[in-house]
PDB file of N, CA and C in Angstrom:
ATOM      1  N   UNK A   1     -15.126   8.737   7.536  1.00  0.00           N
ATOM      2  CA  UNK A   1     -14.128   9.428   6.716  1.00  0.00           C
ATOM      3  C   UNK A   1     -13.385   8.436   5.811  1.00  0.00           C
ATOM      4  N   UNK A   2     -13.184   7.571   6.011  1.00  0.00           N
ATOM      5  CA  UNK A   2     -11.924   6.306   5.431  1.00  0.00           C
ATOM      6  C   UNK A   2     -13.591   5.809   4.776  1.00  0.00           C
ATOM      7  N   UNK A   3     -14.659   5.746   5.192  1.00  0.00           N
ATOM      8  CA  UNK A   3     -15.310   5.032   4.153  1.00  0.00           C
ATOM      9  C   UNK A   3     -15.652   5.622   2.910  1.00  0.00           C
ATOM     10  N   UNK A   4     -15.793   7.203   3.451  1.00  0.00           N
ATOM     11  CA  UNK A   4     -15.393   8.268   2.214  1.00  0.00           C
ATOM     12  C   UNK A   4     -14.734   7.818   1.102  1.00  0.00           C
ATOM     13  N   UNK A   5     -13.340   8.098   1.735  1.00  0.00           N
ATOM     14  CA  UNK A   5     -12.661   7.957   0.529  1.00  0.00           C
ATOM     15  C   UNK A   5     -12.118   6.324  -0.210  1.00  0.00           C
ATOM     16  N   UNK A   6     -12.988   5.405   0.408  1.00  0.00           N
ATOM     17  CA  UNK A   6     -12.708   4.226  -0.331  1.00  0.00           C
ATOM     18  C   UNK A   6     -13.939   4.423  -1.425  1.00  0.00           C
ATOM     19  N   UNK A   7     -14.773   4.963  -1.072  1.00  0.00           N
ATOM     20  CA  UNK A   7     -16.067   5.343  -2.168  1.00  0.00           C
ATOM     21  C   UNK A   7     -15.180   6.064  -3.094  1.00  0.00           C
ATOM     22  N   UNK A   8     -14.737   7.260  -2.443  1.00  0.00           N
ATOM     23  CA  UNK A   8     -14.063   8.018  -3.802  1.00  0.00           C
ATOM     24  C   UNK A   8     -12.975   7.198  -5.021  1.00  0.00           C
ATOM     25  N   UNK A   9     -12.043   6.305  -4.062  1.00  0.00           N
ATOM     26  CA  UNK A   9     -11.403   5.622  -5.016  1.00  0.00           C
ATOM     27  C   UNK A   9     -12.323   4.659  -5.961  1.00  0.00           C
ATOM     28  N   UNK A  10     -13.470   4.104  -5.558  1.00  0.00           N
ATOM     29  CA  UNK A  10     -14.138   2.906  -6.038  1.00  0.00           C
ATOM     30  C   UNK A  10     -14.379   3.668  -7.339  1.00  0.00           C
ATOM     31  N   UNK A  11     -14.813   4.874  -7.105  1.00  0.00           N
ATOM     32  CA  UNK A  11     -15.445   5.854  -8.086  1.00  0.00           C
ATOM     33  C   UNK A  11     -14.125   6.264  -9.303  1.00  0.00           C
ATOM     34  N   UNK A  12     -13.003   6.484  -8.639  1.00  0.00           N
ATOM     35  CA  UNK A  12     -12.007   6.492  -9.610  1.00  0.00           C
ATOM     36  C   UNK A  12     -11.584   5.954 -10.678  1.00  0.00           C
ATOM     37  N   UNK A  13     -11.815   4.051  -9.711  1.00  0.00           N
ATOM     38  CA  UNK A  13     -11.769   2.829 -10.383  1.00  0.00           C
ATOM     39  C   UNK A  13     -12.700   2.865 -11.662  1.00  0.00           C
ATOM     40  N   UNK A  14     -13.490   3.029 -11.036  1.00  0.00           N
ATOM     41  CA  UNK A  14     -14.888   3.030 -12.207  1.00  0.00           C
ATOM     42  C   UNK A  14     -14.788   4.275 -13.384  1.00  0.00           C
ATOM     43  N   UNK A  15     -14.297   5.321 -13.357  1.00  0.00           N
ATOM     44  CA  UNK A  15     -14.178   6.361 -14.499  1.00  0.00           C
ATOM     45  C   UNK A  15     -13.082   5.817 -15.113  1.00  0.00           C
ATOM     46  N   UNK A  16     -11.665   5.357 -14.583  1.00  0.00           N
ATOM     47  CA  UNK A  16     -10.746   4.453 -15.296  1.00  0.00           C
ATOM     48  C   UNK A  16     -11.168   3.536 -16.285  1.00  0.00           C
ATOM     49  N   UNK A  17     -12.413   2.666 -15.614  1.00  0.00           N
ATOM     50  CA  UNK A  17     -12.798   1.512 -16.479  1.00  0.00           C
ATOM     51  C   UNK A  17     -13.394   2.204 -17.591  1.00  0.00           C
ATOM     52  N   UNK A  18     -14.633   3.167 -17.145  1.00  0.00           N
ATOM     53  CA  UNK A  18     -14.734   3.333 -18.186  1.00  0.00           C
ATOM     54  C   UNK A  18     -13.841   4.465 -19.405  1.00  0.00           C
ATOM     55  N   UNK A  19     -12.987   5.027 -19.138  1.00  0.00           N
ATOM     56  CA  UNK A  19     -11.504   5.403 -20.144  1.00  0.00           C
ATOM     57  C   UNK A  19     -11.316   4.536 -20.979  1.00  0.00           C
ATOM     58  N   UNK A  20     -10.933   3.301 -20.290  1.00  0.00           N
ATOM     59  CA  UNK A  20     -10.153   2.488 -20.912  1.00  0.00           C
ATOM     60  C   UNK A  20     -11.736   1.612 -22.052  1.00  0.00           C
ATOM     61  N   UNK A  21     -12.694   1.107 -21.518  1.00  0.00           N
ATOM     62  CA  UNK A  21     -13.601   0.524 -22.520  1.00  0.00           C
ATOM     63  C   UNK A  21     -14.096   1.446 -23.642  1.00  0.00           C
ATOM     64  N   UNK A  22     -14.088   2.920 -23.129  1.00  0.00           N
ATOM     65  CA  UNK A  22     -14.388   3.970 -24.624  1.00  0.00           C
ATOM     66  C   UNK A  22     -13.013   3.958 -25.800  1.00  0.00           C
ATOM     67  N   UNK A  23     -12.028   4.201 -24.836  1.00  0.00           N
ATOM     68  CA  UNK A  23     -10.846   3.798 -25.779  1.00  0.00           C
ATOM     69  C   UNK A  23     -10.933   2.648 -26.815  1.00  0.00           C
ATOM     70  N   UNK A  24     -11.389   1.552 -26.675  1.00  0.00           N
ATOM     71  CA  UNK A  24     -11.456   0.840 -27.781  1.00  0.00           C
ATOM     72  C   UNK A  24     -12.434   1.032 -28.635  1.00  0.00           C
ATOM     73  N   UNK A  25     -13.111   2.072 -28.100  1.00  0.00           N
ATOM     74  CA  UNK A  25     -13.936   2.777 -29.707  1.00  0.00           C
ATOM     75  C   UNK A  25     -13.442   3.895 -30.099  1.00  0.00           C
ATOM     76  N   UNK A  26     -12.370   4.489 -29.836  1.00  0.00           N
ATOM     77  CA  UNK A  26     -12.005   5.383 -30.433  1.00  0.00           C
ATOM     78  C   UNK A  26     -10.775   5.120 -30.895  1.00  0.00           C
ATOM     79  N   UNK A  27     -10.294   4.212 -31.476  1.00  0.00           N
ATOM     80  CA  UNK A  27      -8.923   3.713 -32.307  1.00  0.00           C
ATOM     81  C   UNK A  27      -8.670   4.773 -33.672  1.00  0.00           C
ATOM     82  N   UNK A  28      -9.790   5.098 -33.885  1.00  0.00           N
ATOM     83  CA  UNK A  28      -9.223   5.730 -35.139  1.00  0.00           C
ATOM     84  C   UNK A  28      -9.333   7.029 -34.888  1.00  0.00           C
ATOM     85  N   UNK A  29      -9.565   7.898 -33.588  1.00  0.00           N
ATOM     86  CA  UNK A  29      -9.507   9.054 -33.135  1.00  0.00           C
ATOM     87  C   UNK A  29      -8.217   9.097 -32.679  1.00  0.00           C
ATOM     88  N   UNK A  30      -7.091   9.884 -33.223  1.00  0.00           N
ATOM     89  CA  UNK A  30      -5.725  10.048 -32.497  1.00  0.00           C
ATOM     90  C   UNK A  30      -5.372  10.323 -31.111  1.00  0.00           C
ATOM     91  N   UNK A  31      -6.715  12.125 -31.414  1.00  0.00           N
ATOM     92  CA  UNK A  31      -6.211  12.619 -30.418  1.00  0.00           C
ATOM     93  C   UNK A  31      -6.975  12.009 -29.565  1.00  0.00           C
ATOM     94  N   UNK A  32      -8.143  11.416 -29.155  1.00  0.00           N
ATOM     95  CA  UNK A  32      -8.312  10.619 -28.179  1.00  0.00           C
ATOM     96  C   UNK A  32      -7.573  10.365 -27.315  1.00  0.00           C
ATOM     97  N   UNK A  33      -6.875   9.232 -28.090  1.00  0.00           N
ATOM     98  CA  UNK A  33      -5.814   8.265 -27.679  1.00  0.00           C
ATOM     99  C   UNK A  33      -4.874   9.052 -26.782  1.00  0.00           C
ATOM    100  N   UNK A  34      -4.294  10.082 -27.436  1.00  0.00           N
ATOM    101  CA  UNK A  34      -3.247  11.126 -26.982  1.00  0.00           C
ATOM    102  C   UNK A  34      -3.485  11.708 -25.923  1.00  0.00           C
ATOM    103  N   UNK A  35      -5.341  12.021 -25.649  1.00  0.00           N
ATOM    104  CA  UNK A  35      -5.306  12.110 -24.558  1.00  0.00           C
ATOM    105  C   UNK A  35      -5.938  10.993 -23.406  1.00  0.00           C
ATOM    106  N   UNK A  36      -5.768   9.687 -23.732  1.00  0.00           N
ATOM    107  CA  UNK A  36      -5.740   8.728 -23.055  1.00  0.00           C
ATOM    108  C   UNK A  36      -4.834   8.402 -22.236  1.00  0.00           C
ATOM    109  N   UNK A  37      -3.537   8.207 -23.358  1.00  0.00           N
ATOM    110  CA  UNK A  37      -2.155   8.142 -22.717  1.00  0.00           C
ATOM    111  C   UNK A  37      -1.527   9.230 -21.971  1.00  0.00           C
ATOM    112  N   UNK A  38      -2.119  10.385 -21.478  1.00  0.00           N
ATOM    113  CA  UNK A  38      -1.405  11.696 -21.287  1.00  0.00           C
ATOM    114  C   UNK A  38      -2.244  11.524 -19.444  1.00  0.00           C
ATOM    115  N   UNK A  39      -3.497  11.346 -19.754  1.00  0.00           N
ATOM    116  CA  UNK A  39      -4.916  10.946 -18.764  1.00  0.00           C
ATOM    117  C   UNK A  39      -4.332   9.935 -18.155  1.00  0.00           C
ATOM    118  N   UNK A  40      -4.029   8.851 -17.942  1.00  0.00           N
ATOM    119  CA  UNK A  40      -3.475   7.775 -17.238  1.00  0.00           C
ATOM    120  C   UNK A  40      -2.963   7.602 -16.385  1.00  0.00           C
ATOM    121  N   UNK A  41      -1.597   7.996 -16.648  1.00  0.00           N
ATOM    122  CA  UNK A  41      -0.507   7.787 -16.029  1.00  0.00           C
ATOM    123  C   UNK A  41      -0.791   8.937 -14.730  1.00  0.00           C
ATOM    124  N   UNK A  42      -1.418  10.542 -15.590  1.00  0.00           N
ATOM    125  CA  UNK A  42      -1.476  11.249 -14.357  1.00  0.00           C
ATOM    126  C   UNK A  42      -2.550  10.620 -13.662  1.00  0.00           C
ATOM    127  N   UNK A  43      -3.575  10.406 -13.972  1.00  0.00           N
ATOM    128  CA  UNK A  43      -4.585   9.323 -12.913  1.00  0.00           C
ATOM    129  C   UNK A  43      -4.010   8.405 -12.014  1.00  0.00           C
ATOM    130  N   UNK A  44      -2.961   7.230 -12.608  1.00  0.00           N
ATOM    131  CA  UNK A  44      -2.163   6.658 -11.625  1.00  0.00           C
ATOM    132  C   UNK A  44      -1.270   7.119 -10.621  1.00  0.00           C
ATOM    133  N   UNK A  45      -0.931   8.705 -10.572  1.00  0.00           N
ATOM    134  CA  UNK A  45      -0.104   9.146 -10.267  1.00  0.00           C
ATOM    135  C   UNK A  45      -0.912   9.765  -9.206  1.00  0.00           C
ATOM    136  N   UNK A  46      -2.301  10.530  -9.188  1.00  0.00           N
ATOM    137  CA  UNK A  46      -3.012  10.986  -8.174  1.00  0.00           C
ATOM    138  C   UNK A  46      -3.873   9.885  -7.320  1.00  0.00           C
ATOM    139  N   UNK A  47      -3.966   8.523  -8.332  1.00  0.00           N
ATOM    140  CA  UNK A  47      -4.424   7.641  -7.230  1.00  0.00           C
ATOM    141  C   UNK A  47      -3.365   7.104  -6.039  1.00  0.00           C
ATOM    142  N   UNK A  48      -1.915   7.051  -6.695  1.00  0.00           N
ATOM    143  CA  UNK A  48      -1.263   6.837  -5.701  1.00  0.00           C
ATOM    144  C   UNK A  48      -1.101   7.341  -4.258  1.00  0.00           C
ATOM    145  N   UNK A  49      -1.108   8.855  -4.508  1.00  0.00           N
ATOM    146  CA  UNK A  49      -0.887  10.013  -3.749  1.00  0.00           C
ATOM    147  C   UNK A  49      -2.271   9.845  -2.746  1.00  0.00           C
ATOM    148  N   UNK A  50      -3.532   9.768  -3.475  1.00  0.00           N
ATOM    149  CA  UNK A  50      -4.256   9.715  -2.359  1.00  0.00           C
ATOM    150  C   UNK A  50      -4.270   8.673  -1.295  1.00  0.00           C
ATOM    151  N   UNK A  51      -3.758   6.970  -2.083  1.00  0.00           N
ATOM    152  CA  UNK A  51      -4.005   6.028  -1.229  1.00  0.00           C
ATOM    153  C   UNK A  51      -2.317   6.223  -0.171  1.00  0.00           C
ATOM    154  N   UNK A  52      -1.459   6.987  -0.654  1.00  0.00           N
ATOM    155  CA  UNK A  52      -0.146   7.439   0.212  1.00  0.00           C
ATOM    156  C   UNK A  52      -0.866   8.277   1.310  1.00  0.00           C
ATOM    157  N   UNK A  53      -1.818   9.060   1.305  1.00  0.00           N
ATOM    158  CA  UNK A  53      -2.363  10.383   2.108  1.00  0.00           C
ATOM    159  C   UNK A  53      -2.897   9.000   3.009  1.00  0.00           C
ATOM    160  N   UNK A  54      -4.154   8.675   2.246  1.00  0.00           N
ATOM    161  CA  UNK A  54      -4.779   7.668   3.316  1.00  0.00           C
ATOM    162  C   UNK A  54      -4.318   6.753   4.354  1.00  0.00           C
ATOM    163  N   UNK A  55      -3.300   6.437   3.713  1.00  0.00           N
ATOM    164  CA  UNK A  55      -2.283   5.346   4.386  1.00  0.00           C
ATOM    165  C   UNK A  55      -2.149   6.177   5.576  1.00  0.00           C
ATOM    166  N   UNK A  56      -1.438   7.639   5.483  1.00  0.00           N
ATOM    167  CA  UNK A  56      -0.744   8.134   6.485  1.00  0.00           C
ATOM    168  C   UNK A  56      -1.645   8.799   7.670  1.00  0.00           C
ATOM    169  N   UNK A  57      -3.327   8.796   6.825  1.00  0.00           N
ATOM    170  CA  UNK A  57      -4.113   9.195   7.798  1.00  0.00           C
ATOM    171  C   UNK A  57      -4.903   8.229   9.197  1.00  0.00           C
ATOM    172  N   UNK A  58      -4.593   6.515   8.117  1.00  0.00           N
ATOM    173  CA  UNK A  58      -4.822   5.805   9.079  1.00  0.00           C
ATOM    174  C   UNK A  58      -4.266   4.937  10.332  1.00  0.00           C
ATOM    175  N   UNK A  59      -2.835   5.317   9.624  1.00  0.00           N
ATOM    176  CA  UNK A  59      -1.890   4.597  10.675  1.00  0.00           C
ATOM    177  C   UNK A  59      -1.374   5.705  11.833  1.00  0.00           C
TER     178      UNK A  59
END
């Protein structure tokens, strides 16, 4: 189960990366961007939550 979801985060990691490396081809696409910056933060915000869940599932 915990190896589960370290796969799932690895996998997170990895759609992040790639966000962020398409983003620098899309500079001259606004809304991209707009929804880069909008995409992010809530991404950081559900990765937190899961590694908070995990935390609480393993201790």
């Amino acid at each position: 189960r915990l190896l589960q979801l370290l796969v799932s985060q690895l996998f997170f990691m990895s759609w992040l990366f790639d966000l962020f490396s398409s983003a620098r081809e899309w500079k001259t696409d606004k809304k991209s961007l707009l929804l880069l910056f909008i995409g992010l933060p809530i991404g950081a915000v559900v990765l937190c939550i899961v590694t908070l869940v995990v935390f609480e599932l393993v201790w």
